[in-house]
Protein backbone atom coordinates (compact mmCIF):
# COMPACT_ATOMS: atom_id res chain seq x y z
CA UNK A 1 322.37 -260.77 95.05
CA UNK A 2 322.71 -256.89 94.21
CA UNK A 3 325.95 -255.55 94.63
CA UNK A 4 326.74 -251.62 94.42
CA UNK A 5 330.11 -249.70 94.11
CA UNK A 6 330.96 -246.41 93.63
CA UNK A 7 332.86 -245.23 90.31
CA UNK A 8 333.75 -242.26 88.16
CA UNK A 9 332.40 -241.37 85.12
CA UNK A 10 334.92 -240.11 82.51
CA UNK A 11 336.38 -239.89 78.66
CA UNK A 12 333.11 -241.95 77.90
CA UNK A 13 334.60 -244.83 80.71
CA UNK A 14 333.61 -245.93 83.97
CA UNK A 15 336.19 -246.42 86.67
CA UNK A 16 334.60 -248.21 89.56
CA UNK A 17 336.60 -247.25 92.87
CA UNK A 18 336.36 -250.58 94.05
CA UNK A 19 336.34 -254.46 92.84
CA UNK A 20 332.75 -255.69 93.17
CA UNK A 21 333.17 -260.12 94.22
CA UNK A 22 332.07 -262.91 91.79
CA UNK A 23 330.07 -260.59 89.17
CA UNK A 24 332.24 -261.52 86.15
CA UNK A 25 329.71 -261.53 83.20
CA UNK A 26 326.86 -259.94 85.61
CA UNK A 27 324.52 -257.14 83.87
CA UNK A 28 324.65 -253.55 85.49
CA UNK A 29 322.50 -250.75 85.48
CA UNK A 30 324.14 -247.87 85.93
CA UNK A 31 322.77 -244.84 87.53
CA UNK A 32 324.01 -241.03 87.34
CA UNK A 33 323.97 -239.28 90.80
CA UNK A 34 323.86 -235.41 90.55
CA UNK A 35 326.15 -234.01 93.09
CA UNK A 36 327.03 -230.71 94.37
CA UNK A 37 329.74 -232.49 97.03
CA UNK A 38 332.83 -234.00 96.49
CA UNK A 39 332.54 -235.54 100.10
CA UNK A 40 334.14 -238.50 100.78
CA UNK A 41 332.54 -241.63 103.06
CA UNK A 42 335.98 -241.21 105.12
CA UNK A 43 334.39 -244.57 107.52
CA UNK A 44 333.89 -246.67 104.82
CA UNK A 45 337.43 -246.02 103.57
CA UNK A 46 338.71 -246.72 106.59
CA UNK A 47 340.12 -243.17 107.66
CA UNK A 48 339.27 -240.78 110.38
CA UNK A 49 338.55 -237.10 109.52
CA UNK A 50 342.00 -236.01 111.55
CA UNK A 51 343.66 -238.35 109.33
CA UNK A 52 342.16 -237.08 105.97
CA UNK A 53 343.23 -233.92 107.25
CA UNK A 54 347.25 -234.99 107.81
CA UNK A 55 346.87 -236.68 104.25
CA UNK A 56 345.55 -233.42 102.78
CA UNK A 57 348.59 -231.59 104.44
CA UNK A 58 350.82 -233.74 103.36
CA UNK A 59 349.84 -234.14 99.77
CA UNK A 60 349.05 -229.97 99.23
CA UNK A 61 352.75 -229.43 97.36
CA UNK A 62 351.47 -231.83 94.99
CA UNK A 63 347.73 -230.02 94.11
CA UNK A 64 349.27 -227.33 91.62
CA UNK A 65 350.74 -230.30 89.79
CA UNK A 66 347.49 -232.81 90.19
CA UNK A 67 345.76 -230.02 88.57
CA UNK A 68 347.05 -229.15 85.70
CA UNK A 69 345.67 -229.49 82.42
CA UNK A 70 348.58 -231.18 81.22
CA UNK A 71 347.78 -234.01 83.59
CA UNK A 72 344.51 -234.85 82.15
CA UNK A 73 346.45 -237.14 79.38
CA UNK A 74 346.88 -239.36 82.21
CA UNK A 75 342.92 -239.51 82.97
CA UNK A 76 342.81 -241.92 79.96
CA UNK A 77 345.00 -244.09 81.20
């Protein structure tokens, strides 16, 4: 059976964004998608657009922070 999730590609890693079932051991290919969006599936996360809007709100005083460069030690994590 073929199974695909989403992940991030970084520091030489892959972070998948999700737990794939049973493929402990499986072979993967891994494909690089070019994209010039950082859109999110909002449905398939389970989240209306209204609510990724309040979370955005919400979560704003915390961008300047998020963003720093100082925080990318905590991308190798």
């Amino acid at each position: 059976m073929l199974q695909s999730v989403e992940g991030i590609y970084r520091n030489g890693k892959i972070e998948l964004l999700e737990n794939p079932c049973s493929v402990e051991g499986t072979k993967v290919i891994v494909t690089f998608l070019t994209s010039t969006s950082n859109s999110v599936d909002l449905s398939s996360r389970g989240i209306t657009k209204e609510q990724a809007a309040n979370l955005r709100t919400r979560l704003q005083s915390f961008a300047e922070d998020w963003e720093s460069p100082d925080m990318d030690a905590y991308d190798a994590l």
